[in-house]
Protein backbone atom coordinates (compact mmCIF):
# COMPACT_ATOMS: atom_id res chain seq x y z
CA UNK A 1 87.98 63.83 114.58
CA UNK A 2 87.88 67.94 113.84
CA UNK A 3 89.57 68.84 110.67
CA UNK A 4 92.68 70.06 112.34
CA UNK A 5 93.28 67.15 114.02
CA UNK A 6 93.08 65.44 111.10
CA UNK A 7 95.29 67.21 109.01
CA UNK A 8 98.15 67.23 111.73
CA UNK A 9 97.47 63.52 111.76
CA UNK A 10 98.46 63.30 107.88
CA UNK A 11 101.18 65.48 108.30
CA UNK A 12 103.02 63.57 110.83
CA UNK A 13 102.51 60.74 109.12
CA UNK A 14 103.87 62.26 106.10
CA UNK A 15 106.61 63.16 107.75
CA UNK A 16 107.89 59.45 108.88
CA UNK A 17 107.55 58.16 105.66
CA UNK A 18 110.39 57.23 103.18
CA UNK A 19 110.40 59.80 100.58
CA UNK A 20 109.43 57.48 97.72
CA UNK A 21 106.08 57.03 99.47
CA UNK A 22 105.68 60.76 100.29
CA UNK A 23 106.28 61.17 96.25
CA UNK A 24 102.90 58.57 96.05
CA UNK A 25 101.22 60.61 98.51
CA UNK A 26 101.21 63.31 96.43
CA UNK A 27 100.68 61.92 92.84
CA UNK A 28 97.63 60.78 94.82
CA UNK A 29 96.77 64.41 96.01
CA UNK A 30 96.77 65.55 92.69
CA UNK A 31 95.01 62.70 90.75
CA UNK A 32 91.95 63.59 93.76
CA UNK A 33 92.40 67.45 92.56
CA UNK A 34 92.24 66.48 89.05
CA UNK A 35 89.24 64.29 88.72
CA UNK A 36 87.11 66.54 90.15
CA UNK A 37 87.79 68.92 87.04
CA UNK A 38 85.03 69.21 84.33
CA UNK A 39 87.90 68.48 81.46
CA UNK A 40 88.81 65.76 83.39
CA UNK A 41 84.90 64.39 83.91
CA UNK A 42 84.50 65.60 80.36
CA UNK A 43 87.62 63.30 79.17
CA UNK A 44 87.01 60.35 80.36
CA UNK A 45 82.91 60.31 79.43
CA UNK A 46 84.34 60.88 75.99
CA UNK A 47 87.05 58.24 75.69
CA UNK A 48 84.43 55.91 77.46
CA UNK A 49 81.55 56.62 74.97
CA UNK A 50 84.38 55.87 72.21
CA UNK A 51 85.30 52.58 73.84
CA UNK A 52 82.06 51.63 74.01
CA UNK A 53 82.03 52.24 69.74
CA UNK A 54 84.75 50.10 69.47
CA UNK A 55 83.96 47.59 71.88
CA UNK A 56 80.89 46.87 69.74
CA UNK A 57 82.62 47.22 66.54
CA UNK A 58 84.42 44.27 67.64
CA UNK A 59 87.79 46.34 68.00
CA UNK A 60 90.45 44.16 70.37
CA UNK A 61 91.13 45.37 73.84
CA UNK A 62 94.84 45.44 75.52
CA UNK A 63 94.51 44.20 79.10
CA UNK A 64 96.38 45.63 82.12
CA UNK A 65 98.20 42.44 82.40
CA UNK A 66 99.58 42.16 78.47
CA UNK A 67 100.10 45.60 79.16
CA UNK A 68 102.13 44.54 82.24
CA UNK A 69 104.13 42.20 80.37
CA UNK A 70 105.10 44.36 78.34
CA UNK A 71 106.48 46.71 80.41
CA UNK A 72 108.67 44.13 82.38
């Protein structure tokens, strides 16, 4: 499929959907945008190679599901 044809593809798409899932569609748009920035690359190396530290320092992790229940 050309590029054109995709885009007006997305678009109409876009364009049937309820707005709370157009809102998603473009959270998503800009979390794509903003991982491809060097700050962003540079972040997340960093807060890895800390994790990493702490993991083997025998620090305690928070998993996404305590995390979950607290946030219910």
């Amino acid at each position: 499929m050309r590029n054109t044809a995709l885009k007006e593809k997305l678009i109409k798409e876009i364009e049937e959907m309820p707005t709370e899932k157009v809102r998603e569609v473009v959270s998503f748009v800009s979390y794509l945008s903003l991982k491809e920035d060097t700050w962003f690359i540079d972040l997340v190396n960093k807060r890895t190679r800390l994790a990493e530290a702490d993991r083997k320092a025998g620090k305690k992790f928070t998993t996404l599901k305590e995390l979950q229940k607290e946030y219910k």
